[in-house]
N, C-alpha and C. Protein backbone atom coordinates (compact mmCIF):
# COMPACT_ATOMS: atom_id res chain seq x y z
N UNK A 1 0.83 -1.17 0.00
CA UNK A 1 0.00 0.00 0.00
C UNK A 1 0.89 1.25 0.00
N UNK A 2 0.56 2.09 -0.93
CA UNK A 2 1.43 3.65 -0.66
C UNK A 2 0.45 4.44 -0.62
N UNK A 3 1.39 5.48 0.57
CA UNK A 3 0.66 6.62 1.15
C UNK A 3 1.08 7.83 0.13
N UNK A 4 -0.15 8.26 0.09
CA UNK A 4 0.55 9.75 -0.68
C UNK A 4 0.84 10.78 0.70
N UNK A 5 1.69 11.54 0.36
CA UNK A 5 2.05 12.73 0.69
C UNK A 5 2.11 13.85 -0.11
N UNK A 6 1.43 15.08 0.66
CA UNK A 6 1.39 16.26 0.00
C UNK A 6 3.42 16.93 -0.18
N UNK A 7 2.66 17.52 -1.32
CA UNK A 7 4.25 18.13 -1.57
C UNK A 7 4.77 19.04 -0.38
N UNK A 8 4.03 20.00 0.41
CA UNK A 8 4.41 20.48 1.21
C UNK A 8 4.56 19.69 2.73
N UNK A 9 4.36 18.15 2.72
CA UNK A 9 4.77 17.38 3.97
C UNK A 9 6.21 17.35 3.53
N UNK A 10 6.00 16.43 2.31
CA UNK A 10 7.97 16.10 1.79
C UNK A 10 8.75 17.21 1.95
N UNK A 11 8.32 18.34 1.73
CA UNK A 11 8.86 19.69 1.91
C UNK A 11 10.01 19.93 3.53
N UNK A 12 8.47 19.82 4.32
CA UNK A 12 8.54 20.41 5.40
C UNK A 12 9.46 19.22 5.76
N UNK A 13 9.70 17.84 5.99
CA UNK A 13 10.30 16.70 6.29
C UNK A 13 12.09 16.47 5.81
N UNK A 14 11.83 17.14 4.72
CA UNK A 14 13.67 17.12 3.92
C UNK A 14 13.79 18.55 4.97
N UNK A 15 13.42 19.96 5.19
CA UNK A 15 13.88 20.84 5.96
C UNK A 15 14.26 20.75 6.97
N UNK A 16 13.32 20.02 7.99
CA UNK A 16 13.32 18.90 9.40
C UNK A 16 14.72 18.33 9.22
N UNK A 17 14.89 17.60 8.49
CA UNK A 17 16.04 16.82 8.46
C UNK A 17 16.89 17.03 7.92
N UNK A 18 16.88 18.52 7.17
CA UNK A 18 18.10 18.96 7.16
C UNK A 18 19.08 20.18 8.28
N UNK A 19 17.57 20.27 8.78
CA UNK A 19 18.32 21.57 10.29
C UNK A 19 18.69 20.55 11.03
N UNK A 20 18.04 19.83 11.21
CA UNK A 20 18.33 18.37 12.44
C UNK A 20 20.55 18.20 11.81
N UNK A 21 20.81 17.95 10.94
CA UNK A 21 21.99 17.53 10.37
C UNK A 21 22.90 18.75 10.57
N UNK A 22 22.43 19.81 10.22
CA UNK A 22 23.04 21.62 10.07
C UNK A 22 23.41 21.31 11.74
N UNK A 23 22.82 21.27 12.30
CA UNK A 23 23.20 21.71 13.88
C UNK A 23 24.22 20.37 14.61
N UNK A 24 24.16 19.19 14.14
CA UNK A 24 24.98 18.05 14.79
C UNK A 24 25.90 18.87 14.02
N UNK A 25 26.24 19.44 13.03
CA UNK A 25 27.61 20.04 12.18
C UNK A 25 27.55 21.00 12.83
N UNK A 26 27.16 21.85 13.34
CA UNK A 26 27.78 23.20 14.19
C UNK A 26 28.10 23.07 15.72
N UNK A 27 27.47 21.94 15.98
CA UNK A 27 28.16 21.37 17.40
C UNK A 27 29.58 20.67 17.39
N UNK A 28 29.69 19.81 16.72
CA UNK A 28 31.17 19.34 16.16
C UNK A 28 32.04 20.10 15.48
N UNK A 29 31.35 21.10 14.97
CA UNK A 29 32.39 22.26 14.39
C UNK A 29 32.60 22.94 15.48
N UNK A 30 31.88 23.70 16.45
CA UNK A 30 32.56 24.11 17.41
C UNK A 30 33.15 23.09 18.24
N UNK A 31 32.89 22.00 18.66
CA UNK A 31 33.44 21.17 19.63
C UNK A 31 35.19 20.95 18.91
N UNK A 32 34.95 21.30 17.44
CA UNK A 32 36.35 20.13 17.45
C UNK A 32 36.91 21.89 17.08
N UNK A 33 36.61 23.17 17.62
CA UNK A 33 37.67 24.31 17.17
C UNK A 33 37.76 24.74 18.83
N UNK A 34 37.30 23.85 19.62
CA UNK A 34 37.27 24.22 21.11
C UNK A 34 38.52 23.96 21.97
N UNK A 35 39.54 24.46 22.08
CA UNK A 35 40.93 24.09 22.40
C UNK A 35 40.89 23.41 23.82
N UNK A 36 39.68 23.55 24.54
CA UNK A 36 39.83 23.43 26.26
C UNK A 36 39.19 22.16 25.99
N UNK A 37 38.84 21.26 24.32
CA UNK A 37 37.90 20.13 24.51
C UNK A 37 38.84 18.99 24.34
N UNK A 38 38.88 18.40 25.18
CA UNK A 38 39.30 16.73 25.11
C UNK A 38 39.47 16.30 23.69
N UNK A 39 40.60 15.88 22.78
CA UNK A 39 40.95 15.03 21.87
C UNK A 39 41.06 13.38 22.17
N UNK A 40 40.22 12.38 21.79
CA UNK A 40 40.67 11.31 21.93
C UNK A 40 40.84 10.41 20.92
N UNK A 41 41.42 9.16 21.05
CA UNK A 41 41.42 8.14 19.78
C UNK A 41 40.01 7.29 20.12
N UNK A 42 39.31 6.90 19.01
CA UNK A 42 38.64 5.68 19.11
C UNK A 42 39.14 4.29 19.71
N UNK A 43 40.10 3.96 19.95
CA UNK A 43 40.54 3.18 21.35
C UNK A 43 40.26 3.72 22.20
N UNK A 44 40.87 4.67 22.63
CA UNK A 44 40.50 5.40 24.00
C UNK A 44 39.26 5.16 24.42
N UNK A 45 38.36 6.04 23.82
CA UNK A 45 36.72 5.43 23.58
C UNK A 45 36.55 4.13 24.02
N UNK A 46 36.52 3.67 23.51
CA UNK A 46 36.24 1.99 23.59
C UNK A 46 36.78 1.54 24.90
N UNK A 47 38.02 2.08 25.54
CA UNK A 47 38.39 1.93 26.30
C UNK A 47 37.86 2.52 27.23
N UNK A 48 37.40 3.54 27.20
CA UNK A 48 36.57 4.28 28.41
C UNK A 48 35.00 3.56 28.54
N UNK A 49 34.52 3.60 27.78
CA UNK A 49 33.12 2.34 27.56
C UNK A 49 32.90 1.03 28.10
N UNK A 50 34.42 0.85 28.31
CA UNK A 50 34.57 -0.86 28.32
C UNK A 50 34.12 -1.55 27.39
N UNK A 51 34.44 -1.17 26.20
CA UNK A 51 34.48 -2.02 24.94
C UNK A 51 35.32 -3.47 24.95
């Protein structure tokens, strides 16, 4: 069965999910130009997790 969707749902849904993406990128862009922020390796990680 397919659902239709109005053009302005698909609209509003690609915008949604593209601010949603814009902002994980301006958090990691500042996080990784943040000199006072922790650098680690993905071992480390894993290692702190108890991977």
């Amino acid at each position: 069965m397919t659902i239709e969707r109005s053009k302005m749902y698909i609209i509003r849904k690609v915008i949604e999910s593209y601010l949603r993406e814009y902002v994980d990128y301006l958090v990691a862009t500042e996080r990784l130009n943040d000199k006072d922020d922790e650098i680690i390796s993905s071992d480390e990680m894993r290692n702190r997790l108890a991977l």
